[in-house]
N, C-alpha and C. Protein backbone atom coordinates (compact mmCIF):
# COMPACT_ATOMS: atom_id res chain seq x y z
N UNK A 1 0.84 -1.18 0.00
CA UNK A 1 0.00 0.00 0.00
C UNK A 1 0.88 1.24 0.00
N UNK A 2 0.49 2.10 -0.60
CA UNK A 2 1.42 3.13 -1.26
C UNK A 2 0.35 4.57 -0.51
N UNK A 3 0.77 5.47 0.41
CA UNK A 3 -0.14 6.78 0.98
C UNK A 3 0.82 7.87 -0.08
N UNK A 4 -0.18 8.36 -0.89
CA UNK A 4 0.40 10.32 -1.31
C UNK A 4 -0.19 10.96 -0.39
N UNK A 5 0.13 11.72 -0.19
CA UNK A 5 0.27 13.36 0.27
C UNK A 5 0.26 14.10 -0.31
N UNK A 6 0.40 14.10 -1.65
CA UNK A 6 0.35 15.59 -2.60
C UNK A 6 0.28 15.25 -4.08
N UNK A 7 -0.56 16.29 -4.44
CA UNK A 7 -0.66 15.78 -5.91
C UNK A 7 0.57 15.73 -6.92
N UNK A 8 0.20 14.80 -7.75
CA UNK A 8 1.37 14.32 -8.63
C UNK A 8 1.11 14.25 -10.72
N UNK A 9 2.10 13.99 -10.51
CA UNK A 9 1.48 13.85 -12.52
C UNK A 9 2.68 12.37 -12.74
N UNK A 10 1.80 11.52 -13.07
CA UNK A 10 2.60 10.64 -13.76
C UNK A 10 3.40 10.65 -15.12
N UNK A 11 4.87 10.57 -14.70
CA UNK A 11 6.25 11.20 -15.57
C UNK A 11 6.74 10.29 -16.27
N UNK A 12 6.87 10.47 -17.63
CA UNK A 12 7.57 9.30 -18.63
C UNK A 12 6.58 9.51 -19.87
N UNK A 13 6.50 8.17 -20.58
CA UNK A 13 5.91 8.33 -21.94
C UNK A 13 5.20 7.19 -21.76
N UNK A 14 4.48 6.61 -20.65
CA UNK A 14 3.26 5.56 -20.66
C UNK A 14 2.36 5.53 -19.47
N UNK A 15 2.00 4.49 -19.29
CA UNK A 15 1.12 4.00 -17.86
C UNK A 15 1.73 3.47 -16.91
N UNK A 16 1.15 3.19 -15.77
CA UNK A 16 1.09 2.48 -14.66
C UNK A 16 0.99 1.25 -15.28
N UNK A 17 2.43 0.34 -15.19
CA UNK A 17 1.38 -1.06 -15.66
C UNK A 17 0.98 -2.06 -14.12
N UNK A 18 -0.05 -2.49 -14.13
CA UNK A 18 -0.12 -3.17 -12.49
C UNK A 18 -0.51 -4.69 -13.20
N UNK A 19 1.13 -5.37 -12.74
CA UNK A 19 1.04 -6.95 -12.63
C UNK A 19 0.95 -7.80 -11.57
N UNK A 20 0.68 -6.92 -10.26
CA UNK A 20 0.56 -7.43 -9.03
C UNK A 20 -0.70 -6.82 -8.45
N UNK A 21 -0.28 -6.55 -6.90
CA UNK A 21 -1.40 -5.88 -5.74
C UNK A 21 -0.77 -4.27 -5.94
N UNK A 22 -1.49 -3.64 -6.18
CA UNK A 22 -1.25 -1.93 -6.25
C UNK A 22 -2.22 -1.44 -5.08
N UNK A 23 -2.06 -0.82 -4.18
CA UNK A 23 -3.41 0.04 -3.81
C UNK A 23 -2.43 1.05 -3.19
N UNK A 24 -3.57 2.71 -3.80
CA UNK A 24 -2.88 3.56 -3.48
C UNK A 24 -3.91 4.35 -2.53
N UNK A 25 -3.28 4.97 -1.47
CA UNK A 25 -4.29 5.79 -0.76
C UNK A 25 -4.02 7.20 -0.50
N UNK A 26 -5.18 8.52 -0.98
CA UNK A 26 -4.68 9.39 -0.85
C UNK A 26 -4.67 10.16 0.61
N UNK A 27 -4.08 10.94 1.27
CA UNK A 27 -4.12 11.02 2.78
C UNK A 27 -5.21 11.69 3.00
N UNK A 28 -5.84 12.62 2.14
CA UNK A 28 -6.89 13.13 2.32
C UNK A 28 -8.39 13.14 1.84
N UNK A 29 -8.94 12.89 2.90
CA UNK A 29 -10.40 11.70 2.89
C UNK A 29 -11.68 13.10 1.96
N UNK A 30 -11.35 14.15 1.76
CA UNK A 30 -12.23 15.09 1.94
C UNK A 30 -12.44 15.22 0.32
N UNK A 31 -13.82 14.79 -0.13
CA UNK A 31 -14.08 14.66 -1.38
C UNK A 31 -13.99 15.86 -2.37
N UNK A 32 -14.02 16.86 -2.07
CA UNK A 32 -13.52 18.06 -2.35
C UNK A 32 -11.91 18.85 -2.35
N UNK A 33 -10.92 17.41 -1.91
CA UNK A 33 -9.98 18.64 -2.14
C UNK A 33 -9.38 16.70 -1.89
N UNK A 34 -9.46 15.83 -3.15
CA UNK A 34 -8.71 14.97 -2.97
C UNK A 34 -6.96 15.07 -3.43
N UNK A 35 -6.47 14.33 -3.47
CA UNK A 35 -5.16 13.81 -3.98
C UNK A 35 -5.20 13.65 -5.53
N UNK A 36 -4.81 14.29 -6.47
CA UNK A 36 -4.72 14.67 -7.44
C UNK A 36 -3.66 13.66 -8.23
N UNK A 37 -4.20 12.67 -9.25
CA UNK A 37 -2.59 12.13 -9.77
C UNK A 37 -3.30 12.78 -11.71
N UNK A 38 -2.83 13.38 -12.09
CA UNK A 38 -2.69 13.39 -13.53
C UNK A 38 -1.73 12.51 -14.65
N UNK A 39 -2.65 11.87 -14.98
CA UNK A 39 -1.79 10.96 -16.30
C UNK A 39 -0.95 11.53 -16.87
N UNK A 40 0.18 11.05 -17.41
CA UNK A 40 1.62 11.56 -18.45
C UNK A 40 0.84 12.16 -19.54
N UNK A 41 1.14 12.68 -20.70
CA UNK A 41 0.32 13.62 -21.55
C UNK A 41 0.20 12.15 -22.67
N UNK A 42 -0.60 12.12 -23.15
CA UNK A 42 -1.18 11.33 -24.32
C UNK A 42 -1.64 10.10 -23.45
N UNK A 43 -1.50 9.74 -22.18
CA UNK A 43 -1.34 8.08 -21.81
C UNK A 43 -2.52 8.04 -20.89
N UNK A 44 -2.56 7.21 -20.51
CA UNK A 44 -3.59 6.82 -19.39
C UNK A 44 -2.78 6.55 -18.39
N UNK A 45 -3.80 6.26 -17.09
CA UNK A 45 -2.79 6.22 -15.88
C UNK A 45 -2.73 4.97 -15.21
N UNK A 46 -3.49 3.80 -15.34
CA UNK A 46 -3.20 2.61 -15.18
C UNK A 46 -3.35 1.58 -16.30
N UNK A 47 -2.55 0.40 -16.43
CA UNK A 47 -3.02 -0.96 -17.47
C UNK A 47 -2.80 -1.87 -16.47
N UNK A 48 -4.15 -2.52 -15.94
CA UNK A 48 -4.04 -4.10 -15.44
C UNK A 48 -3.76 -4.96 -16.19
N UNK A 49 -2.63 -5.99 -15.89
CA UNK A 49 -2.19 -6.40 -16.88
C UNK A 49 -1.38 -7.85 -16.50
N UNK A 50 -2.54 -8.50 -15.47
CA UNK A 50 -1.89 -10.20 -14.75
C UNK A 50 -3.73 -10.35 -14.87
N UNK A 51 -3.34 -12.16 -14.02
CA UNK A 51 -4.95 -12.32 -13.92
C UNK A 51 -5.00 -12.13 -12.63
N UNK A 52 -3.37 -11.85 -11.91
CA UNK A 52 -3.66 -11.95 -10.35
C UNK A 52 -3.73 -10.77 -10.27
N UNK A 53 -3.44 -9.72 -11.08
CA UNK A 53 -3.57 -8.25 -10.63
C UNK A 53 -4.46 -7.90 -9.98
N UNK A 54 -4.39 -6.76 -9.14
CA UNK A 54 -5.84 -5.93 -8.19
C UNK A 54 -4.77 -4.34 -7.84
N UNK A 55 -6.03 -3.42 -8.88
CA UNK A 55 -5.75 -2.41 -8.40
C UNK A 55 -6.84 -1.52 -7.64
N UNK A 56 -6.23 -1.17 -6.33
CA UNK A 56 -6.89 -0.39 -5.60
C UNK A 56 -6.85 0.55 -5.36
N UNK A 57 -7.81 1.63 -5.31
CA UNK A 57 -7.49 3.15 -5.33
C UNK A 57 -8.45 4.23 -4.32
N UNK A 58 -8.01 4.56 -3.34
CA UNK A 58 -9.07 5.34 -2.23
C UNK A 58 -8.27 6.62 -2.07
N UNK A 59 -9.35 7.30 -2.46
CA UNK A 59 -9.34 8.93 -1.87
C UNK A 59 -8.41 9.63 -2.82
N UNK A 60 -8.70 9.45 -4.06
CA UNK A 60 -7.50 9.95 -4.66
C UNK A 60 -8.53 10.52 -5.70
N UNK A 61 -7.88 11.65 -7.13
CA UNK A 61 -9.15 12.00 -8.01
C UNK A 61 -7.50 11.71 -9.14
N UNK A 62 -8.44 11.27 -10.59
CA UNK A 62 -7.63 11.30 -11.59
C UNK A 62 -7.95 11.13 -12.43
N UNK A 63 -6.91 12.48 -13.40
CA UNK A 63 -7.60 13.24 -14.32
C UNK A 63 -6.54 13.47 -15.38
N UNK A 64 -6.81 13.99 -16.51
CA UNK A 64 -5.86 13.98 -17.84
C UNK A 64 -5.90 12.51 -18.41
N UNK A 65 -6.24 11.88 -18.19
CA UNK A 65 -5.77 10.34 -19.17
C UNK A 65 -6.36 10.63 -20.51
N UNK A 66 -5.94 10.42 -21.44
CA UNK A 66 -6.17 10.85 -23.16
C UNK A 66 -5.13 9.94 -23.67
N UNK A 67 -6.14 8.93 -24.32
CA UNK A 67 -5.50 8.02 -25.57
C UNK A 67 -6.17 7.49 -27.18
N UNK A 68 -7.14 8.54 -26.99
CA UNK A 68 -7.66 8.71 -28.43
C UNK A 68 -6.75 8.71 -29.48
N UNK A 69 -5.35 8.67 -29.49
CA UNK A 69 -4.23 8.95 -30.41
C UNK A 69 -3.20 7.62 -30.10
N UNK A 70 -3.50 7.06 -29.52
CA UNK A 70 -2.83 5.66 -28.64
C UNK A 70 -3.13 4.66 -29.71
N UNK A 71 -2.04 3.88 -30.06
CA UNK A 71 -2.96 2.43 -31.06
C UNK A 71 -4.04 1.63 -30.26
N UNK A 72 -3.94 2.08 -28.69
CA UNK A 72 -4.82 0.84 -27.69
C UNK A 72 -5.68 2.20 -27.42
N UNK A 73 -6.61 2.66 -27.89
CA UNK A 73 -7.53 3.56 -27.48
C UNK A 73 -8.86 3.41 -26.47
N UNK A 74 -8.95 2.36 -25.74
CA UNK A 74 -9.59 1.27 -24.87
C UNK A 74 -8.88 1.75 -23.37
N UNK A 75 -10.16 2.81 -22.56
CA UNK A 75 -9.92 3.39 -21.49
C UNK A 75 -8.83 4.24 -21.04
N UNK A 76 -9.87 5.78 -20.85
CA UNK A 76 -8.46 6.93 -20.87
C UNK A 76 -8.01 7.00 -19.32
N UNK A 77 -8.78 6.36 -18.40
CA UNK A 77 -7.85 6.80 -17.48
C UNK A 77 -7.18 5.21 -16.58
N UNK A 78 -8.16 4.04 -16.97
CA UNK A 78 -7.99 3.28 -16.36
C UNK A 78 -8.12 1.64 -17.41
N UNK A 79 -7.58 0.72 -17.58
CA UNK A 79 -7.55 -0.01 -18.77
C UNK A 79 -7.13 -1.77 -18.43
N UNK A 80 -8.30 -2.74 -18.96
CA UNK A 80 -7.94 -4.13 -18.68
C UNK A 80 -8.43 -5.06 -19.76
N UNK A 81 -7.20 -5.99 -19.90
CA UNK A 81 -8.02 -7.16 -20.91
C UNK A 81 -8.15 -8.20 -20.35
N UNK A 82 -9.04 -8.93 -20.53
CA UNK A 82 -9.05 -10.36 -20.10
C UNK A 82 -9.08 -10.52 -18.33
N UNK A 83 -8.64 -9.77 -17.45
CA UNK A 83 -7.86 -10.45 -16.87
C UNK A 83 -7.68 -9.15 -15.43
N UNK A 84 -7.86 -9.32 -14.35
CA UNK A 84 -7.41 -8.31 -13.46
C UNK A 84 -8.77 -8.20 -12.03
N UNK A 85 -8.20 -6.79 -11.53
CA UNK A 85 -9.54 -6.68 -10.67
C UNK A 85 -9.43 -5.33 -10.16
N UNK A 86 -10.37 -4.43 -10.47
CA UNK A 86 -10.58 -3.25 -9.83
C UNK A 86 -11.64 -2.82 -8.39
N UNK A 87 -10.67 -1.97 -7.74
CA UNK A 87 -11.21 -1.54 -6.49
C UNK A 87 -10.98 -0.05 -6.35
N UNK A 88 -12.21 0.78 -6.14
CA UNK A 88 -12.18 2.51 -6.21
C UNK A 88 -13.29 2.55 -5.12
N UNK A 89 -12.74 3.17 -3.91
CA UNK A 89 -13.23 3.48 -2.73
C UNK A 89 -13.00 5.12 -2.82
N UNK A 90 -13.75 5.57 -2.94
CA UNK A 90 -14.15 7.36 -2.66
C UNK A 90 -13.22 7.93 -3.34
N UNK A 91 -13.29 7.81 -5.23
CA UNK A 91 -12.47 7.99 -5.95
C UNK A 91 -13.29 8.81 -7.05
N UNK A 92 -12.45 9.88 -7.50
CA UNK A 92 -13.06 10.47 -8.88
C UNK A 92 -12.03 10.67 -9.84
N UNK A 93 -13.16 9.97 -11.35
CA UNK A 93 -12.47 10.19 -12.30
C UNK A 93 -12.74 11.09 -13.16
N UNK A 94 -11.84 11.85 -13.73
CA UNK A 94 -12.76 13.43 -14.56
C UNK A 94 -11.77 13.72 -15.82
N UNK A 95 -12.47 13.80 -16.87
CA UNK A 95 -11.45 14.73 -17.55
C UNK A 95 -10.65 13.85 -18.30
N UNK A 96 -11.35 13.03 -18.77
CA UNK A 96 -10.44 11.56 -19.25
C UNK A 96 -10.67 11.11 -20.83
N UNK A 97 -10.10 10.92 -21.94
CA UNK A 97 -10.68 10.68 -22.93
C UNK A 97 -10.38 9.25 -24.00
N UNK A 98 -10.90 9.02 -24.34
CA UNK A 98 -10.43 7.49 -24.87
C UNK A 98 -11.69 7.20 -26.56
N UNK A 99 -11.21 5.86 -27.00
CA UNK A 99 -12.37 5.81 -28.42
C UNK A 99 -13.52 5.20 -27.77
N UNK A 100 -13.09 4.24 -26.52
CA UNK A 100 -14.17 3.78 -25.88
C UNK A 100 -13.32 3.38 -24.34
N UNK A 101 -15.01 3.64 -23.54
CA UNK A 101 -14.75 3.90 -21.89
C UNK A 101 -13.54 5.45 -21.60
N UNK A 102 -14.22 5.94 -22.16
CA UNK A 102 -13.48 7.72 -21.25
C UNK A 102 -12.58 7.31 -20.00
N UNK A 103 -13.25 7.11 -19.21
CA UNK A 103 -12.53 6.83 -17.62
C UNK A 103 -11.71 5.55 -17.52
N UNK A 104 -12.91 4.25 -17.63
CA UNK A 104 -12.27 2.77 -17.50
C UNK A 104 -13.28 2.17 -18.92
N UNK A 105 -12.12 1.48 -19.50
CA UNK A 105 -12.40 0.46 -20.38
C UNK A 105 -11.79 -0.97 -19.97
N UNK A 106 -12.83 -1.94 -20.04
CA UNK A 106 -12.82 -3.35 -19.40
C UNK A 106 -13.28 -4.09 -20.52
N UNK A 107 -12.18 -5.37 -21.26
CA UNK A 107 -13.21 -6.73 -21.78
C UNK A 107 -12.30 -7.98 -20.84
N UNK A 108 -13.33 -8.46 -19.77
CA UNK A 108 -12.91 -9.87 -19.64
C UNK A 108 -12.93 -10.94 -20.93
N UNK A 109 -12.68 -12.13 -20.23
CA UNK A 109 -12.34 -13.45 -21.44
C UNK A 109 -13.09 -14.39 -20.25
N UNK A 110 -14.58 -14.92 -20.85
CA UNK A 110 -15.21 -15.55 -20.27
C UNK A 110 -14.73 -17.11 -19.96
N UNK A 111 -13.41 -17.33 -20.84
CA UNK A 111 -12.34 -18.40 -20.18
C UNK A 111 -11.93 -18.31 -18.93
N UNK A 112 -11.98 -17.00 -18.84
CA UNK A 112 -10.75 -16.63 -17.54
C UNK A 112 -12.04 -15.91 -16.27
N UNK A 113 -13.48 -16.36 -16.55
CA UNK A 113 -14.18 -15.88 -15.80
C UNK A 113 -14.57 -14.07 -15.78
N UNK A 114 -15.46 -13.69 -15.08
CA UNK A 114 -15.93 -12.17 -15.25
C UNK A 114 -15.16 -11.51 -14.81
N UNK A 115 -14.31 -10.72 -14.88
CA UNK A 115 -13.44 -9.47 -14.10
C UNK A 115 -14.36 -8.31 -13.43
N UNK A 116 -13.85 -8.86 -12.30
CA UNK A 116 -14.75 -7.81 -10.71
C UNK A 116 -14.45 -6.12 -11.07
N UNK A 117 -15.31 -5.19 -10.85
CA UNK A 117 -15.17 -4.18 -10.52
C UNK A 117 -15.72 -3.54 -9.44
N UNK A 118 -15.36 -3.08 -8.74
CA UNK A 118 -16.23 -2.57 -7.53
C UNK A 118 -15.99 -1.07 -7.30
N UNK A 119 -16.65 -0.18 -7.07
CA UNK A 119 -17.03 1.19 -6.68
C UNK A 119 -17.63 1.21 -5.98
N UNK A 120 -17.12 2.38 -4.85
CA UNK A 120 -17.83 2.67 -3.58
C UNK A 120 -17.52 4.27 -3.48
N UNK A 121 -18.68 5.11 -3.85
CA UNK A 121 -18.76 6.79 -3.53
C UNK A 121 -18.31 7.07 -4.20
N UNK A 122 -17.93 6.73 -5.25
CA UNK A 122 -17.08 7.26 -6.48
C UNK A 122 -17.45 8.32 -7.75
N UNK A 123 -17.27 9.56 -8.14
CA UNK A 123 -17.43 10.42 -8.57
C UNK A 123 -17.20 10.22 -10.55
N UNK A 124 -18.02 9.44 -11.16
CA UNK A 124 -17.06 9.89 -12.72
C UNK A 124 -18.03 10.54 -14.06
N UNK A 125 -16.67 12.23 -13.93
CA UNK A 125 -17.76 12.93 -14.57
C UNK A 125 -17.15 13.36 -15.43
N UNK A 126 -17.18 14.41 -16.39
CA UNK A 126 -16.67 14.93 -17.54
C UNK A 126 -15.55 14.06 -18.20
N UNK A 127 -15.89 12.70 -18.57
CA UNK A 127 -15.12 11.78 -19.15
C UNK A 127 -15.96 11.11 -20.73
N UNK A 128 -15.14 11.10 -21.83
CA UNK A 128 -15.36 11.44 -22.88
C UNK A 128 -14.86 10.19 -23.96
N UNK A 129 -15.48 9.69 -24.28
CA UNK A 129 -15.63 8.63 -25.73
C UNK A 129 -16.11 8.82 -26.74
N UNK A 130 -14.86 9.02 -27.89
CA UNK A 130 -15.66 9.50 -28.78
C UNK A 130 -16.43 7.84 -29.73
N UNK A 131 -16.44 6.96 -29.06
CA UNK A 131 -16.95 5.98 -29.40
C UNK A 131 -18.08 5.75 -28.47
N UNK A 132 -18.10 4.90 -27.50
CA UNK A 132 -19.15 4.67 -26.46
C UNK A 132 -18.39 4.03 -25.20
N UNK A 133 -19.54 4.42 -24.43
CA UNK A 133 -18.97 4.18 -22.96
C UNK A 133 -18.46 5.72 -22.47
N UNK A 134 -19.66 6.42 -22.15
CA UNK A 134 -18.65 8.02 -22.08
C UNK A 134 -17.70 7.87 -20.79
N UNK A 135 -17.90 7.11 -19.83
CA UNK A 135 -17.30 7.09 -18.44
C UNK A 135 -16.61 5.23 -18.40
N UNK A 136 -17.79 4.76 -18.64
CA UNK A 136 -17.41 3.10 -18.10
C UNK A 136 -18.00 2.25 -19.31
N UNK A 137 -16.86 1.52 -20.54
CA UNK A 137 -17.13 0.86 -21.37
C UNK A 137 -16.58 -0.50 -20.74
N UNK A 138 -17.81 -1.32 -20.27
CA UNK A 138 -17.17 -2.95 -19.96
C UNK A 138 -17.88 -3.88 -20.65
N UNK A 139 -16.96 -5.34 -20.92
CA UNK A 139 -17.64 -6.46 -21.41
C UNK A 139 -17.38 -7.66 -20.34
N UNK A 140 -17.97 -8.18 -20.16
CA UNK A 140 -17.90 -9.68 -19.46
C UNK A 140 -17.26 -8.91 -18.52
N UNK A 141 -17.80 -8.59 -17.34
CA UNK A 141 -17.59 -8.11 -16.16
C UNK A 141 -18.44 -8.17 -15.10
N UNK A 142 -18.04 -8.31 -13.94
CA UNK A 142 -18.73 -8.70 -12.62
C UNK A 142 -19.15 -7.08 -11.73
N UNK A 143 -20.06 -6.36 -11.64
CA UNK A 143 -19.70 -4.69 -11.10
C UNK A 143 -20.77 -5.10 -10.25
N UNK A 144 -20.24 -4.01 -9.10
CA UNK A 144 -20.71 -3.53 -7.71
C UNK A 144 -20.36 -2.06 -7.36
N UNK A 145 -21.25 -1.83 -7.94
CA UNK A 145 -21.37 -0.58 -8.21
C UNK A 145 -22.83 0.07 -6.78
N UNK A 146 -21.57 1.22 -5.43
CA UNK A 146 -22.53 1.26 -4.72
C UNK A 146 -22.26 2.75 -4.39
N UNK A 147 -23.38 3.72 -4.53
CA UNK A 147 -23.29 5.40 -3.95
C UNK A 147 -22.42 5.93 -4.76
N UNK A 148 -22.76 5.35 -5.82
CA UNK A 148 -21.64 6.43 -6.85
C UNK A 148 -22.21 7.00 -8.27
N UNK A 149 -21.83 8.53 -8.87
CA UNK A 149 -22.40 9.04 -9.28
C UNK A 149 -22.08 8.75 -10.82
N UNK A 150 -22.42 9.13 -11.76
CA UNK A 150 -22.05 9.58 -13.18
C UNK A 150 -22.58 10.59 -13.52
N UNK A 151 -21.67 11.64 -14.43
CA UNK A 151 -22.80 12.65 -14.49
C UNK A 151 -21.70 13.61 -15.71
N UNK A 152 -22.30 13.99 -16.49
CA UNK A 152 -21.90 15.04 -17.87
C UNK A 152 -20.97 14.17 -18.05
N UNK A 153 -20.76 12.88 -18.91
CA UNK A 153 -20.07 12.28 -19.60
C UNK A 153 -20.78 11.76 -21.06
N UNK A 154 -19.94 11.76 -21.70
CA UNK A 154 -20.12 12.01 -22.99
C UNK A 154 -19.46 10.65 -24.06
N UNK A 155 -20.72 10.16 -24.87
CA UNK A 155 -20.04 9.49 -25.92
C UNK A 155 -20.76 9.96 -27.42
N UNK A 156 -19.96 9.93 -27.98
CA UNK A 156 -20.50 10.57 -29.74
C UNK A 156 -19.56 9.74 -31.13
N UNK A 157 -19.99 8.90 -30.97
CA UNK A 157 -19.71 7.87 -31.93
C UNK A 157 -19.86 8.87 -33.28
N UNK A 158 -18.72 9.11 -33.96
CA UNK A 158 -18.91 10.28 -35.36
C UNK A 158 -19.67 9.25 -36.54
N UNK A 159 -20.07 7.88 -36.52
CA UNK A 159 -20.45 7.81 -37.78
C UNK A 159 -21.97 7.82 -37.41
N UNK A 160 -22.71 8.07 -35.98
CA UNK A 160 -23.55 8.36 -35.60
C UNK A 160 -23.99 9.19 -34.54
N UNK A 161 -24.46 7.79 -33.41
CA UNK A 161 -24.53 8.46 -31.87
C UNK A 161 -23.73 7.92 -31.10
N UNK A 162 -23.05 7.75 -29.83
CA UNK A 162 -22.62 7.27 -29.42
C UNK A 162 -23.26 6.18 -28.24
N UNK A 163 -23.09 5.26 -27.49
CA UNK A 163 -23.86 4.24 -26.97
C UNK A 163 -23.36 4.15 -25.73
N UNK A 164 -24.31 4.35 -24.90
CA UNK A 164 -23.63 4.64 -23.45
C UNK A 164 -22.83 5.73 -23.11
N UNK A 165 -23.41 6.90 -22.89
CA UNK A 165 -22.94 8.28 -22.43
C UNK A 165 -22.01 8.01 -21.11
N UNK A 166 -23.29 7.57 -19.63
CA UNK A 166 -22.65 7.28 -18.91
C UNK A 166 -21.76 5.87 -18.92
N UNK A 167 -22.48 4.61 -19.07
CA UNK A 167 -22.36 3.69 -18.70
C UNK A 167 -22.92 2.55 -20.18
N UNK A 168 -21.69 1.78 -20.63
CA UNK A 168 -22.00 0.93 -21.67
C UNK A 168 -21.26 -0.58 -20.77
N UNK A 169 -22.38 -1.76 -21.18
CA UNK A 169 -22.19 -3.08 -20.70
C UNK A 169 -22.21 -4.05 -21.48
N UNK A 170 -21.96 -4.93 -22.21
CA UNK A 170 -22.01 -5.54 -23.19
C UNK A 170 -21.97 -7.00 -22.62
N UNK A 171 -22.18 -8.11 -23.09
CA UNK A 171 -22.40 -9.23 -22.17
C UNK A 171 -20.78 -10.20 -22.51
């Protein structure tokens, strides 16, 4: 378990890749003035990327992820294939852009069983697909989804509409 104290910008030319247990906690609980991590410029800020992976994230807000220009354009701030497990305890995501899932883009592999997501109080708003999924594009996924908001997120699919503003699920 990893505590910040102060906001940060993730430095280099990629992501967080998490092949293990990650959980980060920000020191300050106060939903209004969280712990700030901003993604590297073009990247997103995490890739789960084991089947044992689990990333966990409390009290923290994160923002800038943009990979609309990425060959993997599949979740701007948070990103999994096949395989992993997400945990966001009193977390906001904002400001995030991707071709699909703005915030988090998820496809499990129904080989490898549903990939868990869980949210608790979690904030995800002005996050942007220009495909679908304006906030949360998942497939074959397990969600527990509890007291948490979505709100002004956006998908606009250009050869039409886009599918799932807030929230796209696919089986």
């Amino acid at each position: 378990t990893f505590t910040r104290s102060s906001d940060c910008t993730i430095s280099g030319n990629n992501h967080v890749t998490v092949a293990n247990t990650l959980e980060i906690v920000g020191s300050n609980e106060d939903m209004n003035n969280l712990i700030t991590i901003t993604a590297a410029s073009k990247h997103r800020h995490f890739y789960i990327n084991d089947i044992n992976a689990i990333l966990t994230l409390r009290y923290l807000k994160l923002v800038g992820g943009d990979v609309r220009s990425a060959s993997y354009r599949y979740g701007g701030s948070i990103s999994f294939l096949y395989k992993g497990e997400l945990n966001l305890h009193f977390t906001i995501l904002s400001n995030n852009y991707a071709k699909d899932g703005g915030a988090i883009g998820v496809k499990g592999a129904l080989s490898l069983g549903r990939v868990p997501i869980n949210m608790y109080n979690c904030k995800l708003s002005h996050n942007v697909a220009v495909g679908s999924g304006g906030a949360l594009n998942a497939a074959r996924v397990s969600m527990n989804i509890v007291d948490s908001e979505f709100s002004n997120n956006i998908a606009s699919d250009s050869g039409c509409c886009g599918n799932g503003g807030g929230i796209l699920v696919g089986s």
